[in-house]
Structures are given as structure tokens and as C-alpha cells.
C-alpha atoms as a PDB file:
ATOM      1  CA  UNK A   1       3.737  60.630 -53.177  1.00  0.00           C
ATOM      2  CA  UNK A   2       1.049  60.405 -50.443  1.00  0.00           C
ATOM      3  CA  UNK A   3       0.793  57.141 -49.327  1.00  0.00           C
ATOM      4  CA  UNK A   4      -3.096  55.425 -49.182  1.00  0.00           C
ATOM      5  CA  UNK A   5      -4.262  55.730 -45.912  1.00  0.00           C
ATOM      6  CA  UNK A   6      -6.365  52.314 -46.309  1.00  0.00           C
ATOM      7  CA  UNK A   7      -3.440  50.280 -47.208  1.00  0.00           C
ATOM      8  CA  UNK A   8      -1.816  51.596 -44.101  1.00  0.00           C
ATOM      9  CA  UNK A   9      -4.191  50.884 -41.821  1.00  0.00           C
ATOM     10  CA  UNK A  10      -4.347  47.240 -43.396  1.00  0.00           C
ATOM     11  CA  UNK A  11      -0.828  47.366 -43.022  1.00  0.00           C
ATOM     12  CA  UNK A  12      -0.689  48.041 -39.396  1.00  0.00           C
ATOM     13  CA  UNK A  13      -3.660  45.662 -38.156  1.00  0.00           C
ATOM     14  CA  UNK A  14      -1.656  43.446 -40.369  1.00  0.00           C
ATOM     15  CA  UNK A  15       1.430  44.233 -38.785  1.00  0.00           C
ATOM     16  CA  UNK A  16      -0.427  44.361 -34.859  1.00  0.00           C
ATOM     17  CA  UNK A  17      -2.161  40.780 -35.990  1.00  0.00           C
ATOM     18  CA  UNK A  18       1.067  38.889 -36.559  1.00  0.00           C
ATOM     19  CA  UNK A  19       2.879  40.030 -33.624  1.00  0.00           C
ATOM     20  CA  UNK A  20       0.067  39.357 -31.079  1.00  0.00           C
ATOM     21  CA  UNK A  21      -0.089  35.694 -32.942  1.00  0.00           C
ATOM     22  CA  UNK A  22       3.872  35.635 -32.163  1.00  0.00           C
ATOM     23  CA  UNK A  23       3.751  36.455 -29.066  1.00  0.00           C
ATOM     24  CA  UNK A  24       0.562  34.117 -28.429  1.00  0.00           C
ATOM     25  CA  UNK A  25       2.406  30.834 -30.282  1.00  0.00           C
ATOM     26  CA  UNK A  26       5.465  31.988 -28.197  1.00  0.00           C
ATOM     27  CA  UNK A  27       3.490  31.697 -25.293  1.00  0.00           C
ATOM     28  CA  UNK A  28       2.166  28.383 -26.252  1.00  0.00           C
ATOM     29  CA  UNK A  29       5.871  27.128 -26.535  1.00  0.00           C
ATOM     30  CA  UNK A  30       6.283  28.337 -23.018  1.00  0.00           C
ATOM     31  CA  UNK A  31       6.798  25.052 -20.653  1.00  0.00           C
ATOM     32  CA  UNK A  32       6.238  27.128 -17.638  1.00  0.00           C
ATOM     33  CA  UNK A  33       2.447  27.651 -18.559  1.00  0.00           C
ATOM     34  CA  UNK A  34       2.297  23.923 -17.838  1.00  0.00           C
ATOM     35  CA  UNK A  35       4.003  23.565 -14.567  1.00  0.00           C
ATOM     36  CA  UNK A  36       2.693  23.351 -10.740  1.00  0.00           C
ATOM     37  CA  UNK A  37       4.374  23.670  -7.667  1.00  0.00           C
ATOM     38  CA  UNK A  38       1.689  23.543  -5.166  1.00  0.00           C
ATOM     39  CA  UNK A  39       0.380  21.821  -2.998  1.00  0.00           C
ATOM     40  CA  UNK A  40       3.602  19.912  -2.513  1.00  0.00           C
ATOM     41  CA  UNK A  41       2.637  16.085  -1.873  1.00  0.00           C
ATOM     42  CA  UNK A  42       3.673  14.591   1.782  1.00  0.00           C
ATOM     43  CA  UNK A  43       6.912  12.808   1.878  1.00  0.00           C
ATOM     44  CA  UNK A  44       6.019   8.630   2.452  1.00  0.00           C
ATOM     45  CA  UNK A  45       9.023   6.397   3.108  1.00  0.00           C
ATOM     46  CA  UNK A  46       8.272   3.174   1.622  1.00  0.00           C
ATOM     47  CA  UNK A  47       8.831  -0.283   3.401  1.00  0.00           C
ATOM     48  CA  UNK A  48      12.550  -1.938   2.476  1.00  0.00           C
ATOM     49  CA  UNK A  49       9.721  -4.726   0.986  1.00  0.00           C
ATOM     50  CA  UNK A  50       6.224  -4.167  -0.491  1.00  0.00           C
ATOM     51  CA  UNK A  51       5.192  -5.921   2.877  1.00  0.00           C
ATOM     52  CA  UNK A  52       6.594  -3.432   5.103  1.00  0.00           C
ATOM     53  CA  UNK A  53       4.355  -0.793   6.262  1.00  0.00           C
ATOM     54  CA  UNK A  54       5.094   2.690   4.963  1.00  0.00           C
ATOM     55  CA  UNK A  55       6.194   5.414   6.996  1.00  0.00           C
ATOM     56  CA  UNK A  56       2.669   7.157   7.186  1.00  0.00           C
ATOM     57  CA  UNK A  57       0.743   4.029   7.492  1.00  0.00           C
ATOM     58  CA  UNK A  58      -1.144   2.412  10.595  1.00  0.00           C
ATOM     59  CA  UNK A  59       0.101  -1.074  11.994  1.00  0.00           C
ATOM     60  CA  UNK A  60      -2.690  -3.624  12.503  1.00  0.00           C
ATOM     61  CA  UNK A  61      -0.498  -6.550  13.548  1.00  0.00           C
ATOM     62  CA  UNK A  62       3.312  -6.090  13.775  1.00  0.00           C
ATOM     63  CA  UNK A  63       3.186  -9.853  14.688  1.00  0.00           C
ATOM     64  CA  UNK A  64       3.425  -9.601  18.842  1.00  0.00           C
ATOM     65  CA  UNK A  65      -0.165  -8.907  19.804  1.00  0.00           C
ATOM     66  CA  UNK A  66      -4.122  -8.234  19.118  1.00  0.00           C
ATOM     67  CA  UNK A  67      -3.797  -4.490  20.714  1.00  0.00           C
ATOM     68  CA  UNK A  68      -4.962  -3.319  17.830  1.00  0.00           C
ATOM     69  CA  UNK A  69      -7.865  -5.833  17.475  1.00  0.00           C
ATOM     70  CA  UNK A  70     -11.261  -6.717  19.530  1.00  0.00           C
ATOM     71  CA  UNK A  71     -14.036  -9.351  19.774  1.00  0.00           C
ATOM     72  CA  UNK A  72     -16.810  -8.514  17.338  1.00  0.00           C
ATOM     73  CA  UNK A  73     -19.331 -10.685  19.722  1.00  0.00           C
ATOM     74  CA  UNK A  74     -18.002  -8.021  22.744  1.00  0.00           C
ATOM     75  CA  UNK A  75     -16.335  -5.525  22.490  1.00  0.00           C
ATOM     76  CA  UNK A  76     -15.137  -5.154  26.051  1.00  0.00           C
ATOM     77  CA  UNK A  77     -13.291  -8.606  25.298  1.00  0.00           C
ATOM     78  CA  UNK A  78      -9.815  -8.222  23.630  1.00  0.00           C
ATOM     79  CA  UNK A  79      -9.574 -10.807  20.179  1.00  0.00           C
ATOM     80  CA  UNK A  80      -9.106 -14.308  20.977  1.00  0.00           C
ATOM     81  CA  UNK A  81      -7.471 -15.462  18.156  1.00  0.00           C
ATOM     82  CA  UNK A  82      -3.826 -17.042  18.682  1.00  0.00           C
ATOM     83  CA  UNK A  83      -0.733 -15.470  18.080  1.00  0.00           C
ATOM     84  CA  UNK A  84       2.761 -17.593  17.659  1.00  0.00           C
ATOM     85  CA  UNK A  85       5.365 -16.869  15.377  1.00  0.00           C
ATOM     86  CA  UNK A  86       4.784 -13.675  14.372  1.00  0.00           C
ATOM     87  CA  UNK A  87       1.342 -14.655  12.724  1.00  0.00           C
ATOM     88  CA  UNK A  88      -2.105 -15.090  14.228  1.00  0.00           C
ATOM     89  CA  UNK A  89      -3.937 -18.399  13.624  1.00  0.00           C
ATOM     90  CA  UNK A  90      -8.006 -17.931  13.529  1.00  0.00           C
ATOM     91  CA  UNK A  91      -9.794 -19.206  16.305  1.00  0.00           C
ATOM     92  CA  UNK A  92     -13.049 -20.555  15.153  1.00  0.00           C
ATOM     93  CA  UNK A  93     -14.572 -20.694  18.475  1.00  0.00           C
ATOM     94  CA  UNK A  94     -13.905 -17.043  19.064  1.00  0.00           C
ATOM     95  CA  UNK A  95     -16.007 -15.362  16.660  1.00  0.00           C
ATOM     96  CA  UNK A  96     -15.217 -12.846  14.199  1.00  0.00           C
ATOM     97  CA  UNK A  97     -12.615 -10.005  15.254  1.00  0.00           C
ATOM     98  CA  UNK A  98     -12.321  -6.144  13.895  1.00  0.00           C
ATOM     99  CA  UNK A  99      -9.898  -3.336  14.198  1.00  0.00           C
ATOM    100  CA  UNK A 100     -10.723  -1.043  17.160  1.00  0.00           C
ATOM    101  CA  UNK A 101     -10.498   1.802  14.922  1.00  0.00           C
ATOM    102  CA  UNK A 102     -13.217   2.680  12.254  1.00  0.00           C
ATOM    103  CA  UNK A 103     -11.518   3.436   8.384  1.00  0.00           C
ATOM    104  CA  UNK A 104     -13.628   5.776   5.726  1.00  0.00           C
ATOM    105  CA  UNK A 105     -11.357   5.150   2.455  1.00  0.00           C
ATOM    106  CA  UNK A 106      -8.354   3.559   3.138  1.00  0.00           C
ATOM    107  CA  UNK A 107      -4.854   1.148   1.432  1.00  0.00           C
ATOM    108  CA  UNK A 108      -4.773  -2.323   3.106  1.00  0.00           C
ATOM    109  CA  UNK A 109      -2.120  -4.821   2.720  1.00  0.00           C
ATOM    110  CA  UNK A 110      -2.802  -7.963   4.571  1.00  0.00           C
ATOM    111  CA  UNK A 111      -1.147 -11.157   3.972  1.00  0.00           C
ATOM    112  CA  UNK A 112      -2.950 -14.907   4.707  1.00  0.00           C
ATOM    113  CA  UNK A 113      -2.025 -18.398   3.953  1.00  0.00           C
ATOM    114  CA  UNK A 114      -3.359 -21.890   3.774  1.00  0.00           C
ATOM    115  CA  UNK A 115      -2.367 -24.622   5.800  1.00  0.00           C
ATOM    116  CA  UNK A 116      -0.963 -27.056   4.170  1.00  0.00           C
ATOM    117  CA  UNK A 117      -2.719 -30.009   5.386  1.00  0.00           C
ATOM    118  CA  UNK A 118      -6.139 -28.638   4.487  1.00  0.00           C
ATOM    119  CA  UNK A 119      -8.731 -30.640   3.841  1.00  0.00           C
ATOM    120  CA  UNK A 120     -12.721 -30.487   2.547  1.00  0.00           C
ATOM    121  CA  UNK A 121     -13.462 -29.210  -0.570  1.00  0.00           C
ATOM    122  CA  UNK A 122     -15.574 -25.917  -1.930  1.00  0.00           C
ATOM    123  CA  UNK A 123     -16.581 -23.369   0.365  1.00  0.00           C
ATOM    124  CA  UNK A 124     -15.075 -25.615   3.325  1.00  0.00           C
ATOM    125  CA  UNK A 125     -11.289 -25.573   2.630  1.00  0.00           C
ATOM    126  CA  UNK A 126      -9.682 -22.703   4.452  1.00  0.00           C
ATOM    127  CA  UNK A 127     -12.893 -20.274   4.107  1.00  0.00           C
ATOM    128  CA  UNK A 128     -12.301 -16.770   5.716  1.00  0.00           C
ATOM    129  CA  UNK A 129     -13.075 -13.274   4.378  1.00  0.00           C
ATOM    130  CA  UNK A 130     -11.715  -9.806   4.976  1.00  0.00           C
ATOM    131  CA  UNK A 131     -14.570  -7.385   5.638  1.00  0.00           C
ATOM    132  CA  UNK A 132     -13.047  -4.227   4.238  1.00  0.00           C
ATOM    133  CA  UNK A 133     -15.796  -2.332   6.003  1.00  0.00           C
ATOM    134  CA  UNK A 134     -18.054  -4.014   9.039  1.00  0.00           C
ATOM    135  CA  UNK A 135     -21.543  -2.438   9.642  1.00  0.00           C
ATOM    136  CA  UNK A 136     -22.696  -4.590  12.292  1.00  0.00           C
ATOM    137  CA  UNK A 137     -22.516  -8.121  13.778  1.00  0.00           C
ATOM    138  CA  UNK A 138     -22.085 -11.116  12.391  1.00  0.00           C
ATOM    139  CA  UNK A 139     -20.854 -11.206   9.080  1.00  0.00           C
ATOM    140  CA  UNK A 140     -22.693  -7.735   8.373  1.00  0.00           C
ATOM    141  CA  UNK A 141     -20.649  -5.591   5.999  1.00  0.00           C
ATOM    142  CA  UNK A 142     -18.399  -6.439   2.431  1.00  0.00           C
ATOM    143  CA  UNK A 143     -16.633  -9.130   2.098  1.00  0.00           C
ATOM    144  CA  UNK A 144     -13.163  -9.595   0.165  1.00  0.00           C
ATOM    145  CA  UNK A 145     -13.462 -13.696   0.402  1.00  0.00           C
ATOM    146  CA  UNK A 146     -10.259 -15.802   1.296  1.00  0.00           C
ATOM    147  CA  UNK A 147     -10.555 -19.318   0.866  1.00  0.00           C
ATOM    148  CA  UNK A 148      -7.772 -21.837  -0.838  1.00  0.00           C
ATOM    149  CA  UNK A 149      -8.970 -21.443  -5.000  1.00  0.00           C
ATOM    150  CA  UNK A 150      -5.802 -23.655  -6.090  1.00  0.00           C
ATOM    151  CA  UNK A 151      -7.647 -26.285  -7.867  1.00  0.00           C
ATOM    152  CA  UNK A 152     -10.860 -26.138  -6.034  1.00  0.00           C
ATOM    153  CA  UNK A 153     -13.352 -25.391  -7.828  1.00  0.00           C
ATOM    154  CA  UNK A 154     -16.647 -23.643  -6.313  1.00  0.00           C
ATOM    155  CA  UNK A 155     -18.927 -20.743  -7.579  1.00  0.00           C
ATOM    156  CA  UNK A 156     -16.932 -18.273  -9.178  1.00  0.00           C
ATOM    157  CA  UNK A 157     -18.343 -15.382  -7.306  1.00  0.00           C
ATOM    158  CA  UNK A 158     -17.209 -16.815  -3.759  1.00  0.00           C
ATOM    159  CA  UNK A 159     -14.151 -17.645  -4.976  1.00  0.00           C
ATOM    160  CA  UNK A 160     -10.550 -16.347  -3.402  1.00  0.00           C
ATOM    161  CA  UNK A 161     -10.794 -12.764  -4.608  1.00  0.00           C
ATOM    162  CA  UNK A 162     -14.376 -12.244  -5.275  1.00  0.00           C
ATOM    163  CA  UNK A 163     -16.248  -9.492  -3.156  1.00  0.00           C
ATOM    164  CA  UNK A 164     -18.636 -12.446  -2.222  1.00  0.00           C
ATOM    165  CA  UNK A 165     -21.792 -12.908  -4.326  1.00  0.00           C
ATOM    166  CA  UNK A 166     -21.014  -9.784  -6.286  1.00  0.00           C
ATOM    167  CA  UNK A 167     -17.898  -9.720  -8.194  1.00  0.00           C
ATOM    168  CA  UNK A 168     -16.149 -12.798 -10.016  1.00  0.00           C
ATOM    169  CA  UNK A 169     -11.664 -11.552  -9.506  1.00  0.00           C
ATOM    170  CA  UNK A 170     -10.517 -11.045 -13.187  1.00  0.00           C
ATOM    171  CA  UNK A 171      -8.249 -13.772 -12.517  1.00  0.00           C
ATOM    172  CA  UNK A 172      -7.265 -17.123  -9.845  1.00  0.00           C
ATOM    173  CA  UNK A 173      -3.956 -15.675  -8.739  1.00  0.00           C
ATOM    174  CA  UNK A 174      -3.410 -18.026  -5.841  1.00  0.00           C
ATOM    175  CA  UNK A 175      -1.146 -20.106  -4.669  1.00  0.00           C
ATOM    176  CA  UNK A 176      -0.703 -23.708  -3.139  1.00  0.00           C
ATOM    177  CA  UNK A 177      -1.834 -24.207   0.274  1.00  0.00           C
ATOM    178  CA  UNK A 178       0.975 -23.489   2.975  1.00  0.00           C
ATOM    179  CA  UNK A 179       2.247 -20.821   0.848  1.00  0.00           C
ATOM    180  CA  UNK A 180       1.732 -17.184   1.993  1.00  0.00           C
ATOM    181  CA  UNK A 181      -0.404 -14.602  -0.267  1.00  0.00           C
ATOM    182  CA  UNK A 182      -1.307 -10.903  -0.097  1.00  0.00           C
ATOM    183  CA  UNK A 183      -3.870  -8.794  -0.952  1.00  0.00           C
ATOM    184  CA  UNK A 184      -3.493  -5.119  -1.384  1.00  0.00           C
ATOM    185  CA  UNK A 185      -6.418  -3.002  -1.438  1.00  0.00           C
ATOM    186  CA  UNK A 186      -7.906   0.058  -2.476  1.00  0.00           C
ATOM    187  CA  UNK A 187     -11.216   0.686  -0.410  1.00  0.00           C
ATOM    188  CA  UNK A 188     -13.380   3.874  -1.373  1.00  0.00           C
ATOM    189  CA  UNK A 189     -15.978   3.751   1.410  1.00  0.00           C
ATOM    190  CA  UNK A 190     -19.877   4.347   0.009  1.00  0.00           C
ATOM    191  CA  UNK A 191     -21.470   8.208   1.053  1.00  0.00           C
ATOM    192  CA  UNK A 192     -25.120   8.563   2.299  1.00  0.00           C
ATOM    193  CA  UNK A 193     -27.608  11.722   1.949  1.00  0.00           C
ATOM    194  CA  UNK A 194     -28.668  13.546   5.163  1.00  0.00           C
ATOM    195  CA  UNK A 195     -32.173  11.349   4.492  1.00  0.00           C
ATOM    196  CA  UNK A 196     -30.166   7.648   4.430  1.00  0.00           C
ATOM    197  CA  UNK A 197     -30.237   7.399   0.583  1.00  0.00           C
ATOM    198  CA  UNK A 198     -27.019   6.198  -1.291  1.00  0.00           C
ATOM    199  CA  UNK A 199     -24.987   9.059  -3.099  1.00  0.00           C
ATOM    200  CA  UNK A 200     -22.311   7.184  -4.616  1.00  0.00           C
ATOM    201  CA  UNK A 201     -21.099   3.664  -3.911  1.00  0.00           C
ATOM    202  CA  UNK A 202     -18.324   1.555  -2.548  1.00  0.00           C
ATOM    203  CA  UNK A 203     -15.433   1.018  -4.995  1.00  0.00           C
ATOM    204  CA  UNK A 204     -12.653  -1.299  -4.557  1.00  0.00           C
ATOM    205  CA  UNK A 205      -9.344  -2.049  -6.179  1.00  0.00           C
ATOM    206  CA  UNK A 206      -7.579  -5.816  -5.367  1.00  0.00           C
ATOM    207  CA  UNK A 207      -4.356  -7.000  -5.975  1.00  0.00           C
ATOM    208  CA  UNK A 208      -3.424 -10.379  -5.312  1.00  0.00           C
ATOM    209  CA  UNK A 209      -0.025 -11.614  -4.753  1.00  0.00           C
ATOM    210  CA  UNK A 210       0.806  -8.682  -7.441  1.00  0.00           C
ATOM    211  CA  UNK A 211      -1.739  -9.540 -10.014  1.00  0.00           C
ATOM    212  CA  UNK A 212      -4.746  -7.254 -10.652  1.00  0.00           C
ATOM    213  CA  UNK A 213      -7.842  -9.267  -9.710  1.00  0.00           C
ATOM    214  CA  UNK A 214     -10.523  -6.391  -9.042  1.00  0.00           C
ATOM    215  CA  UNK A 215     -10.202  -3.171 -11.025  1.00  0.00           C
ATOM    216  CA  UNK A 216     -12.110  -0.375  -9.402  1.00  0.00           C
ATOM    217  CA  UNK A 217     -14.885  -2.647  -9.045  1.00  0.00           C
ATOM    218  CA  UNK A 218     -18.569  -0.440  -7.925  1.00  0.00           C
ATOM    219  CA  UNK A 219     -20.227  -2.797  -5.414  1.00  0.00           C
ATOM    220  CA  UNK A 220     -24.004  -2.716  -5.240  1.00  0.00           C
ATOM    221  CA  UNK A 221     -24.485  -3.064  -1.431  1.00  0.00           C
ATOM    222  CA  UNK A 222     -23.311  -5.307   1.583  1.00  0.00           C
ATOM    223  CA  UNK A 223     -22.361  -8.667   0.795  1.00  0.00           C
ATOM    224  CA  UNK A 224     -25.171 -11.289   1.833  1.00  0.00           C
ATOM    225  CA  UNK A 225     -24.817 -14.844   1.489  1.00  0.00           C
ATOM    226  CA  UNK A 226     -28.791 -15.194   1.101  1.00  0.00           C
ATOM    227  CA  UNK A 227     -30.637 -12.048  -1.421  1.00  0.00           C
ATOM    228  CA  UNK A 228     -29.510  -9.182  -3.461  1.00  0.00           C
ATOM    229  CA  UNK A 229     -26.993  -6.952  -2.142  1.00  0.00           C
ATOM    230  CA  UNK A 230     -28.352  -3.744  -0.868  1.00  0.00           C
ATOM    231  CA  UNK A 231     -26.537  -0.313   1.044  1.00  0.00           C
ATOM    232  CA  UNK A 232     -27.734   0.724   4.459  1.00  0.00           C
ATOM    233  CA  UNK A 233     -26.318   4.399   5.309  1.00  0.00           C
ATOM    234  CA  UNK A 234     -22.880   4.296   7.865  1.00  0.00           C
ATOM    235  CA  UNK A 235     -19.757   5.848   7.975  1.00  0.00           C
ATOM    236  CA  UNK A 236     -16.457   5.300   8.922  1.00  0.00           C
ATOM    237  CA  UNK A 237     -16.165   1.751  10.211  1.00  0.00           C
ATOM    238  CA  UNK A 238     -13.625  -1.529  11.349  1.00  0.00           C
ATOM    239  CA  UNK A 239     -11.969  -3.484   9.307  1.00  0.00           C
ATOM    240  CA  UNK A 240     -13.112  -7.344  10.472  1.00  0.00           C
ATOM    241  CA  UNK A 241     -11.100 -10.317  10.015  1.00  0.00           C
ATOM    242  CA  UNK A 242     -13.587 -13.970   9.518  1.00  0.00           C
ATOM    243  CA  UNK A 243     -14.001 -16.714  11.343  1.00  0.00           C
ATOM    244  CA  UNK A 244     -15.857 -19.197   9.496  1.00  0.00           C
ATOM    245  CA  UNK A 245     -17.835 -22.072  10.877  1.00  0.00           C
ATOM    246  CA  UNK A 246     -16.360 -24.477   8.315  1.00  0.00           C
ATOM    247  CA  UNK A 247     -14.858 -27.235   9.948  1.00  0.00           C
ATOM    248  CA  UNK A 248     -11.741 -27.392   7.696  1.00  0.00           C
ATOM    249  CA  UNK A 249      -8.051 -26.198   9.610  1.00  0.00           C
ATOM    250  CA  UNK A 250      -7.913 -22.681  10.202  1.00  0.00           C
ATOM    251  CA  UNK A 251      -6.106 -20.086   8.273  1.00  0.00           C
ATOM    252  CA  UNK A 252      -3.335 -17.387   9.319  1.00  0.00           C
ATOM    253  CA  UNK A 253      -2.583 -13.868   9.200  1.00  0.00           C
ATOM    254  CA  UNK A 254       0.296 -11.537   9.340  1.00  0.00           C
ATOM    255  CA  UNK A 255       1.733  -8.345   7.630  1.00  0.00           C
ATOM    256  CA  UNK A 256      -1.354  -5.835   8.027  1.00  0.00           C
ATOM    257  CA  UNK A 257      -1.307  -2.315   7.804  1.00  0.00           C
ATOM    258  CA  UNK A 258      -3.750   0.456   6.855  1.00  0.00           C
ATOM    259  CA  UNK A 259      -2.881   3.486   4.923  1.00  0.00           C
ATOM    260  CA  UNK A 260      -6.280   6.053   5.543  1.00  0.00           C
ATOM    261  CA  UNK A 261      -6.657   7.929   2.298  1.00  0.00           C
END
């Protein structure tokens, strides 16, 4: 009996249909579809603690010396501040100090304590700030405020952990005065248009003393005491360390290294 050629020609496609959908579920199943092997991420050797620098990372102050550090009122004049005990002690008289290399985006871990014996109350009990980038003199730049926030209360937008005037930290993580802290810091550095216009903003990530207190926060400009924030176009640029004219005991440093990203 001659067989209908329609019914095998359905039978085939039929036939070719199923084994292409085999071969395409077996394909699917297939975990090698799904793997990379390039590029191959750098090796880092991490610090024995999560102060210690990492292999790849930049030392700021190893605890000997400024080297690494000048006067933001001159340049040609090395920092001021003291160093004794493997930390460095702000020197209020000496101005504000910044790294003598310029940072784009960048991981910071700094460490800064308290004295104990502080006194004054608000904004004038151990006020400092880290200015994760520093576009000029002064206090010109955005500001990652230190100041002792163990019950003292002040605005909650110049608080320890706010990016001063802008962003309130999602939570007071600090600790009592004479007690060291640390922040650790994600810094995504803003971009500019050929023409001085803002493309995209500054972003910044905070941890302090291991709790999460600014979560990819988008600033809206420099950090001003007086005004609205607002971006000027720069690029890479120091890293500048506070001294504020407060006339309560001055605060300490130690443990700071840069990771550029």
C-alpha cells in the first residue's frame, strides 16, 4: 500500500520539530552556556584586620609621618598637624590639610576618635569633616562630617555621618568619646560635559564602625554651610582632612588608606 505523501511530510517536520526542540531544551540544560572565564579579576590580599590596608591599596598615614599629606593654605608647606603614637592629632591653628595626590572614584577607610575629655555641645564638640573630594580652599568640596553624635544632639543633617547639609546617615552608629571609629567609603566622583554642565553626580556609600549609614547616596552639589548645594565642573582631586575653628579639644586620626577604583 502506498503510503500518503501528506502524512509523511507531517510526519517528518513532526519528526525534524521535536528533535531541534531536544536538542534546543538540551542546550538550555547546558551549564556551560552560563559560564565566563574572562577577564580574570586582579588578585587583592586583604589586611590580617579590616583596618589593614589591602595589598593593592595606597597608604595615607601608616602612623610615622605627613609624607603623604600637605597644607591646604600652601602647598609648598608640608601638613602641620602632630603626629605621636602612631596617630595624628589636628592642629587647629594649621589649617585644613589634603592628600598630595588627587582621587577620581576611590575606597577609603579612615579611622578617628574623640577625646575623651571633650567638652561644648552641638556643632562644637569634636567637629571635623572628611572632604572625600576638595575643589578648592577653604572648606570648598563634600563633606563626610565627623563630630562626637553620642548623645549630642544637633541638626540631623550635620550630624556624625551626614554628607553635611545634604544627607541625614540612616542611622547614629557612634561611639563614646575616647573610643576609636571608622568610616569606610565608597566615593563615585561627579563627571562634567566638555561645556562645564553636570552629566551624572557624586554618589557615596558610608559605613560606620560596620553599620550602613549612607547607601549609595546621589549628592546634589558641594557641601555649603550657607545656600543650596550646587556642582562646579573638576576632576580628579585630594582627599582633605578638617580643621575646625571650634574651640572644643581636637580630634585624631589614624588607619587611612585609599583603594582608587
Amino acid at each position: 500500500m502506498n503510503q500518503n505523501p501528506c502524512r509523511s511530510k507531517f510526519l517528518c517536520l513532526a519528526s525534524l520539530f521535536f528533535l531541534a526542540a531536544n536538542t534546543a531544551s538540551a542546550q538550555q540544560r547546558d551549564p556551560k552556556l552560563t559560564e565566563v572565564y574572562s577577564p580574570v579579576p586582579p588578585v587583592v590580599t586583604s589586611g590580617k584586620t579590616n583596618s589593614d590596608p589591602p595589598s593593592d591599596a595606597i597608604v595615607l598615614f601608616d602612623g610615622k609621618n605627613l609624607d603623604q599629606w600637605e597644607s591646604v593654605n600652601d602647598s609648598t608647606k608640608p601638613a602641620t598637624w602632630k603626629v605621636a603614637d602612631g596617630i595624628i592629632t589636628v592642629d587647629k591653628t594649621g589649617g585644613n590639610i589634603r592628600t598630595k595626590q588627587s582621587f577620581l572614584d576611590y575606597q577609603l577607610h579612615i579611622e578617628w576618635r574623640i577625646p575623651e575629655n571633650i567638652t561644648g555641645s552641638g556643632q562644637a564638640r569634636g567637629n571635623s569633616g572628611v572632604f572625600l573630594a576638595s575643589t578648592g580652599a577653604g572648606d570648598e568640596g563634600y563633606e563626610l562630617q565627623v563630630l562626637d553624635s553620642y548623645n549630642n544632639p544637633t541638626y540631623v543633617n550635620g550630624q556624625a555621618g551626614s554628607i553635611y547639609k545634604q544627607a541625614i546617615p540612616l542611622a547614629n552608629a557612634c561611639r563614646k568619646p575616647g573610643e576609636w571609629q571608622s568610616y569606610d567609603v565608597i566615593w563615585k566622583a561627579p563627571r562634567f560635559n566638555e561645556d562645564g554642565s553636570l552629566k551624572s553626580p557624586a554618589t557615596v556609600t558610608v559605613l560606620q564602625n560596620g553599620v550602613l549609614i549612607q547607601d549609595h547616596y546621589e549628592l546634589s552639589g558641594q557641601t555649603l554651610y550657607i545656600g543650596k548645594p550646587f556642582y562646579k565642573a573638576h576632576g580628579a582631586s585630594p582627599i582633605k582632612l578638617q580643621a575646625h575653628g571650634d574651640k572644643s579639644e581636637p580630634i585624631s586620626y589614624k588607619n587611612i588608606w585609599v583603594r582608587p577604583l
